[in-house]
Every structure is written in structure tokens, then in C-alpha cells.
N, C-alpha and C. Protein backbone atom coordinates (compact mmCIF):
# COMPACT_ATOMS: atom_id res chain seq x y z
N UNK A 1 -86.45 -76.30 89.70
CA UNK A 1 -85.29 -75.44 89.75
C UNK A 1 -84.60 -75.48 91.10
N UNK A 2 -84.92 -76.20 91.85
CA UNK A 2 -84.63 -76.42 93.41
C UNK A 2 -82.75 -76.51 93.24
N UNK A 3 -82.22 -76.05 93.57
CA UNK A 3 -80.61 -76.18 93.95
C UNK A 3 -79.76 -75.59 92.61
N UNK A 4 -80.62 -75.13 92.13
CA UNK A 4 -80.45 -74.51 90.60
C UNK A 4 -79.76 -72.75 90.44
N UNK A 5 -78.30 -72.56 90.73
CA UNK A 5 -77.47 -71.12 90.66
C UNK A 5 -77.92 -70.26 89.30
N UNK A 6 -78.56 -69.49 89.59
CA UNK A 6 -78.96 -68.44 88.21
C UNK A 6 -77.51 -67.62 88.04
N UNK A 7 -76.80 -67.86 87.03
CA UNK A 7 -75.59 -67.01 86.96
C UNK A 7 -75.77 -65.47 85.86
N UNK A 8 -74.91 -64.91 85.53
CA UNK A 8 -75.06 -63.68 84.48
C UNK A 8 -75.39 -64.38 83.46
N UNK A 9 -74.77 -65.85 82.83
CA UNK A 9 -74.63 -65.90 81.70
C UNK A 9 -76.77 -66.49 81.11
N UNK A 10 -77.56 -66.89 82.51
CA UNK A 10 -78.50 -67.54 82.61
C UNK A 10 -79.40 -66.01 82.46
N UNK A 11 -79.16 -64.74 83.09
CA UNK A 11 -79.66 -63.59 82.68
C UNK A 11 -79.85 -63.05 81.87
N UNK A 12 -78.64 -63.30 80.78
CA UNK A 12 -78.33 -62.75 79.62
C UNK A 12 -79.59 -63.67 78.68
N UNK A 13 -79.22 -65.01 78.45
CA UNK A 13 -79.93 -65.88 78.14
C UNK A 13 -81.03 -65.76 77.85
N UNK A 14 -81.91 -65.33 78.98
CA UNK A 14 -83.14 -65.24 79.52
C UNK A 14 -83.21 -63.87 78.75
N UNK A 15 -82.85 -62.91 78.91
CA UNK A 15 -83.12 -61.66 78.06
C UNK A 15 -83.26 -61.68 76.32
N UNK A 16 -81.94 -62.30 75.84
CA UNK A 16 -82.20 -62.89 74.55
C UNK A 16 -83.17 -63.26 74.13
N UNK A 17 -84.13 -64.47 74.53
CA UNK A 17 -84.74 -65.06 74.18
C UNK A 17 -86.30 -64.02 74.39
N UNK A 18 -86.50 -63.81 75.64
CA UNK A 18 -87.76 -62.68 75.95
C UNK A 18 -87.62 -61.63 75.31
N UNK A 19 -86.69 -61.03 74.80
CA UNK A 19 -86.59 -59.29 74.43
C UNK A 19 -86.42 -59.46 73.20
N UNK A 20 -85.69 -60.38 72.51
CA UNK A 20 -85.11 -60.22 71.21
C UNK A 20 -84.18 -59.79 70.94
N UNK A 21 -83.24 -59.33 71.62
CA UNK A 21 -81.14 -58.58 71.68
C UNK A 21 -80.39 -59.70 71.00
N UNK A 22 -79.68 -59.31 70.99
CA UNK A 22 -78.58 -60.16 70.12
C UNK A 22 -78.19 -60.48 71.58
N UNK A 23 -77.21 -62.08 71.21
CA UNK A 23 -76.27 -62.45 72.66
C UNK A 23 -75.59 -61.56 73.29
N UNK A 24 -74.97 -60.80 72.42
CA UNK A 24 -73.64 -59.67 72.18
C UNK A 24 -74.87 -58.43 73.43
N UNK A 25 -75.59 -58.06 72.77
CA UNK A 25 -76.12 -56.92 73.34
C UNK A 25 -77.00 -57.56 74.61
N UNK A 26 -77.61 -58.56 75.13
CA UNK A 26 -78.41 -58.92 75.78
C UNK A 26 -77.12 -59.22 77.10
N UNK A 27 -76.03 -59.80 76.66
CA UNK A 27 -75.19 -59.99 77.94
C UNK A 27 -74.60 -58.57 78.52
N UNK A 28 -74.56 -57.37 77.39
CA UNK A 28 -74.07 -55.62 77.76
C UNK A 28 -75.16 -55.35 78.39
N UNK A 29 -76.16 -55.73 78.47
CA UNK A 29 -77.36 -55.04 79.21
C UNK A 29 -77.45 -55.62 80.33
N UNK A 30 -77.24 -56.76 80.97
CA UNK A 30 -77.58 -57.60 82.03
C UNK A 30 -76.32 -57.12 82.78
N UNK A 31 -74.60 -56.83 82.03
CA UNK A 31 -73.70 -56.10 82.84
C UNK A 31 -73.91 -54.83 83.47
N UNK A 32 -74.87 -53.79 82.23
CA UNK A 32 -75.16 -52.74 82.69
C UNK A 32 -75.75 -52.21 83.65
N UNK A 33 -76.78 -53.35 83.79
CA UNK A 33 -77.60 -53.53 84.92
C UNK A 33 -77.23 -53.54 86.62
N UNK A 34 -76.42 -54.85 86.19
CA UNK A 34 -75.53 -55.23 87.66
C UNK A 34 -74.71 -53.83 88.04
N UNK A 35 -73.62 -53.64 86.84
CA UNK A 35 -72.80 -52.60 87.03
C UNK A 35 -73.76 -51.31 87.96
N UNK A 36 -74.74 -50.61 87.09
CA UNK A 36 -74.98 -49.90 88.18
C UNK A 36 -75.83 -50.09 89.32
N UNK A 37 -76.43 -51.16 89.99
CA UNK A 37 -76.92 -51.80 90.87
C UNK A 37 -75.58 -51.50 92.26
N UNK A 38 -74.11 -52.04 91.23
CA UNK A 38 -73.40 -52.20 92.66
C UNK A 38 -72.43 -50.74 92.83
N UNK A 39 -72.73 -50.02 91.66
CA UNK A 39 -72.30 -48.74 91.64
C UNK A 39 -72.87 -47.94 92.56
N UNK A 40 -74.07 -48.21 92.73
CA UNK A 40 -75.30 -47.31 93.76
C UNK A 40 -74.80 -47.85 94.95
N UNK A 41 -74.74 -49.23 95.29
CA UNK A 41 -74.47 -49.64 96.49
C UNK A 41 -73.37 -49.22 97.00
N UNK A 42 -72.14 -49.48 96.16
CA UNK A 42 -70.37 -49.01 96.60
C UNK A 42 -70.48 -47.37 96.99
N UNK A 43 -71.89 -46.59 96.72
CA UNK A 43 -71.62 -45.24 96.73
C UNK A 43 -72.56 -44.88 98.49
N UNK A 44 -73.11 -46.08 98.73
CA UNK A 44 -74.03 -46.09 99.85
C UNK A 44 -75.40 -45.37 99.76
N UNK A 45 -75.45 -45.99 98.65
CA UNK A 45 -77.72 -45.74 98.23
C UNK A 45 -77.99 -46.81 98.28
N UNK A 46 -79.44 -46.70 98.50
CA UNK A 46 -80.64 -48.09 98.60
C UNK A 46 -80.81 -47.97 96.86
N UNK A 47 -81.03 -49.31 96.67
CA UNK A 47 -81.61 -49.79 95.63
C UNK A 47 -82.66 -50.57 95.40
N UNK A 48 -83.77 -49.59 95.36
CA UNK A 48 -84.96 -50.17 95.29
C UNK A 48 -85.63 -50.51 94.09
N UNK A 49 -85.90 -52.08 93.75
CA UNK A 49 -86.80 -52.34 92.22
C UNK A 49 -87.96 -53.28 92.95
N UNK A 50 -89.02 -52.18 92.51
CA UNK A 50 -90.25 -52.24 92.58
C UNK A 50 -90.71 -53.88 92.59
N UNK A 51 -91.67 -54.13 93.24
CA UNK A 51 -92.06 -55.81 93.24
C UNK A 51 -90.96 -56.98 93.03
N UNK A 52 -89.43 -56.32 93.51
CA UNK A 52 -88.79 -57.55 93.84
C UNK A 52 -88.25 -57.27 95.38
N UNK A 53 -87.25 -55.69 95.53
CA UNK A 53 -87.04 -55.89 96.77
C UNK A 53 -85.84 -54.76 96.86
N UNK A 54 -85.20 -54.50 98.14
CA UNK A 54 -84.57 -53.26 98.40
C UNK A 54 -83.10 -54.10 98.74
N UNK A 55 -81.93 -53.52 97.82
CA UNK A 55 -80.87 -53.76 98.41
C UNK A 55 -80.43 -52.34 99.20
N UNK A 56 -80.21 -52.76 100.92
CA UNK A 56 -79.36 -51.85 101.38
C UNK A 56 -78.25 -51.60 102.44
N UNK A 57 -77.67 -50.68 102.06
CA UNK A 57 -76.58 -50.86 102.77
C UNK A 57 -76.35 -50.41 104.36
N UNK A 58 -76.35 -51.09 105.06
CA UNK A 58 -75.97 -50.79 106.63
C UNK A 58 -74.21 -50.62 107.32
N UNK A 59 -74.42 -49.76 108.17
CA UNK A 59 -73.20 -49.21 108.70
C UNK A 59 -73.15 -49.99 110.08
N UNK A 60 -71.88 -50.95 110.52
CA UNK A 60 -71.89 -51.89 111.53
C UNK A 60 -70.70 -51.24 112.38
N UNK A 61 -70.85 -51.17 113.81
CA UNK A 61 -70.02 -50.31 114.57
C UNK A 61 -68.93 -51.16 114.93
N UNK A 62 -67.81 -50.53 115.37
CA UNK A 62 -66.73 -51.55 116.37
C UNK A 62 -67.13 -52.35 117.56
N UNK A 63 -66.73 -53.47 117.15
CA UNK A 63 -67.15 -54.50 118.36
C UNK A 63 -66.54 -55.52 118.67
N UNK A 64 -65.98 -55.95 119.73
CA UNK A 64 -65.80 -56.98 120.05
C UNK A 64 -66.05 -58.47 119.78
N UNK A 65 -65.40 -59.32 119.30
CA UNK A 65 -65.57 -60.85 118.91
C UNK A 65 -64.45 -61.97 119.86
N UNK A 66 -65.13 -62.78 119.68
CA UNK A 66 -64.23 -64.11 120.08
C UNK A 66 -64.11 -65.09 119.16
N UNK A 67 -62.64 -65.55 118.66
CA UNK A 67 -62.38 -66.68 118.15
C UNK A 67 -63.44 -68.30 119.08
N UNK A 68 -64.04 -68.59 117.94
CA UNK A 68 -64.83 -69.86 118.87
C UNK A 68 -63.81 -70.91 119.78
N UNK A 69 -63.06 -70.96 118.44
CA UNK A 69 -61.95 -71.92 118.74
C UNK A 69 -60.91 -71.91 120.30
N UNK A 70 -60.23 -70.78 120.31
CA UNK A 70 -59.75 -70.08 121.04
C UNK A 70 -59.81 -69.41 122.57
N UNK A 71 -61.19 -68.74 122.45
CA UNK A 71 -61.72 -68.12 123.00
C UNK A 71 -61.35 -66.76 123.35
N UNK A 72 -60.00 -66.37 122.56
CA UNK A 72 -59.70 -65.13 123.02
C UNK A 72 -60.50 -63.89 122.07
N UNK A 73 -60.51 -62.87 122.67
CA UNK A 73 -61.32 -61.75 122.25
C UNK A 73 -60.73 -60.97 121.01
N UNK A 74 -61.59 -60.87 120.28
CA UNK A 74 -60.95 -59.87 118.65
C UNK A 74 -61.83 -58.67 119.04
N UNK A 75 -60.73 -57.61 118.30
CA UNK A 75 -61.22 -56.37 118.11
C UNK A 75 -62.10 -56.26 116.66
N UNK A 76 -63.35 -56.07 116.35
CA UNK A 76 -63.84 -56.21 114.89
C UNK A 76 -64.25 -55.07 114.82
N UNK A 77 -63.50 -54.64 113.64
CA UNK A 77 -63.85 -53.17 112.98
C UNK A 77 -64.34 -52.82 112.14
N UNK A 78 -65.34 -51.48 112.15
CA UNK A 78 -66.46 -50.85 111.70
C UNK A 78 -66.74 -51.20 110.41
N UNK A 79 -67.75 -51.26 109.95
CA UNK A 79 -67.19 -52.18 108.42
C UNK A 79 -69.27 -51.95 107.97
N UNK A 80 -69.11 -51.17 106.40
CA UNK A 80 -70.15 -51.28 105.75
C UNK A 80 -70.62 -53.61 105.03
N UNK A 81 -72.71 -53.72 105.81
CA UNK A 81 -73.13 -54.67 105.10
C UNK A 81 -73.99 -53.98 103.95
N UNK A 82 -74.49 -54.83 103.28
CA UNK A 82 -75.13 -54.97 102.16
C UNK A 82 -76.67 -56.20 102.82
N UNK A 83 -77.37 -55.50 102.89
CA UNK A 83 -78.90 -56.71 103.29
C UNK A 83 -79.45 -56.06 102.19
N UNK A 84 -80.36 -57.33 102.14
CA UNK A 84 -81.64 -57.53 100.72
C UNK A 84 -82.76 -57.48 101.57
N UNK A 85 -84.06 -56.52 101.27
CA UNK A 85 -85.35 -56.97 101.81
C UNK A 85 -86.45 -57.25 100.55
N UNK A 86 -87.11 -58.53 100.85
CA UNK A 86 -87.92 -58.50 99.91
C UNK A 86 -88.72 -58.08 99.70
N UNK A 87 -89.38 -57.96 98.93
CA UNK A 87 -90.67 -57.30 98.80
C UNK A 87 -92.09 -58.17 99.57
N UNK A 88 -93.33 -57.40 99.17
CA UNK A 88 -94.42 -58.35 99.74
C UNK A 88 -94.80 -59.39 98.86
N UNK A 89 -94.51 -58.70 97.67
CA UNK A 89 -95.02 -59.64 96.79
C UNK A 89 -93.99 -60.27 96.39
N UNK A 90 -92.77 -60.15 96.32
CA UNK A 90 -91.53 -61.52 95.97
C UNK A 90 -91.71 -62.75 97.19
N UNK A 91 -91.91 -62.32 98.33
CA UNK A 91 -92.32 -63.44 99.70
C UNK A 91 -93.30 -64.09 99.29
N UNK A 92 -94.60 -63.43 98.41
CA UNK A 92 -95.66 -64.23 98.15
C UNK A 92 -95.61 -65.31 97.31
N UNK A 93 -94.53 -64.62 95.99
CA UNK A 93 -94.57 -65.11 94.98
C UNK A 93 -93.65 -66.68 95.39
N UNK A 94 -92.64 -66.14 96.31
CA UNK A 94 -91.91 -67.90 96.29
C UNK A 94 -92.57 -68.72 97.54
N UNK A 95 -93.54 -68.16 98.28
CA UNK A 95 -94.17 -69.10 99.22
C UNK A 95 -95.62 -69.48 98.06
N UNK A 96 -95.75 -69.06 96.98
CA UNK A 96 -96.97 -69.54 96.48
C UNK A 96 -98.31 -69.22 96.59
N UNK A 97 -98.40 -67.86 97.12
CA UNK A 97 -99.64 -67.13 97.97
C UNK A 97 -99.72 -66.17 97.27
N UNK A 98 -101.18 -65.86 97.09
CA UNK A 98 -102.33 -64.94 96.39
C UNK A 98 -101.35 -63.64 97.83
N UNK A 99 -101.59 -62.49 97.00
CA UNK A 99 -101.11 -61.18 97.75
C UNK A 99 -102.45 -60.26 98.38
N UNK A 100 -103.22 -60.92 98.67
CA UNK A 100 -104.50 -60.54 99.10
C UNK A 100 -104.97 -59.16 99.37
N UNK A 101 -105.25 -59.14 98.29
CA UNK A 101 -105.72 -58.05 97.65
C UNK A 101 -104.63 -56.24 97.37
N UNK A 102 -103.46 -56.75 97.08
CA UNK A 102 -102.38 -56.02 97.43
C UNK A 102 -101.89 -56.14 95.58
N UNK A 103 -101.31 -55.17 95.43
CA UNK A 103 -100.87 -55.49 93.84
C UNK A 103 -99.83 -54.85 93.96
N UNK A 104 -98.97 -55.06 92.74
CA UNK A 104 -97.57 -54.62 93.10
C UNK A 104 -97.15 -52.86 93.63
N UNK A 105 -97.93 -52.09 93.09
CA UNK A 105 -97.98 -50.80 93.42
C UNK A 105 -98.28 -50.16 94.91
N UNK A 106 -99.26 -51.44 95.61
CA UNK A 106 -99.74 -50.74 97.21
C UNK A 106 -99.05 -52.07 98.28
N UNK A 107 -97.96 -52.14 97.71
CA UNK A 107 -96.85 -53.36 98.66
C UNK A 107 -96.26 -51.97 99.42
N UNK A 108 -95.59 -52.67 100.78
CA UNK A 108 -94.91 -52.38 102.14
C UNK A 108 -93.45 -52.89 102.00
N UNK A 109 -92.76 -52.28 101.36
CA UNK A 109 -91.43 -52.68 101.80
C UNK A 109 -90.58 -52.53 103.05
């Protein structure tokens, strides 16, 4: 799967086939999903799902930049990010490593 983009329509897919939904209902559920994922975020909550990982949102202050090109100085203003942390066991799971002796319930996010 190396260079391989998982899109909605590959979610949906994937639900169909594991759950048993119709296309129709398996792609409303994978929207529903996202939808409130970025609903929580646009409102500035963490979104935490268990044994994959925490999306959250950080508040970045006014600061100063320079065009590389240029070199002259920009004013860059205050502006909400969005960071992902993974979990212990999603790090394990794509480096290929036993979670030693850790199960999804007593992980450190």
C-alpha cells in the first residue's frame, strides 16, 4: 500500500464490505463521521479516538516572517493549527512493534 491515498470513497468501501450497509448508507456514515470530527475541531475541541490518536487544535500567536526570496519581513497573523498525535499503539502498529505489554486501554497519549 506504500504511496497508496485512502480517500472517502475507499472508507465507505471498506465499511460496506466489513459491516454490511448498503453503498448508499455506508458512504452517509463515513460523511457522518468526518462531518462531526471537523465539527468538533471548527468549534476548538480535541478529538480523541481511542487506539488511533488525538486531533488537536492549537492557537499560534502574531509573529513575524520573512519572504525567503526577498528577505523582507511579513507581519503573520494569529491564526488557529490543527496537529494529529498518535497514539502508542498506532506508532507501534505502523513501525511493526509488539506494544510491550501495553494494550489499547493503558496507552499514553
Amino acid at each position: 500500500m506504500a504511496g497508496k491515498t485512502v480517500t472517502r470513497a475507499d472508507l465507505s468501501e471498506a465499511v460496506y464490505h466489513q459491516v454490511g450497509l448498503s453503498r448508499t448508507e455506508s458512504a452517509a456514515l463515513v460523511e457522518t463521521v468526518l462531518s462531526e470530527i471537523c465539527g468538533c475541531l471548527a468549534g476548538g475541541e480535541t478529538v480523541k479516538l481511542s487506539s488511533f490518536g488525538s486531533f488537536v487544535v492549537r492557537s499560534k500567536g502574531k509573529r513575524v516572517g520573512r519572504n525567503p526570496k526577498t528577505g523582507v519581513e511579513v507581519a503573520i497573523e494569529p491564526r488557529q493549527v490543527m496537529v494529529f498525535k498518535p497514539s502508542n499503539v498506532l506508532k507501534a502498529k505502523i513501525n511493526g512493534q509488539a506494544l510491550n505489554g501495553l494494550d489499547k486501554h493503558d496507552e499514553d497519549d
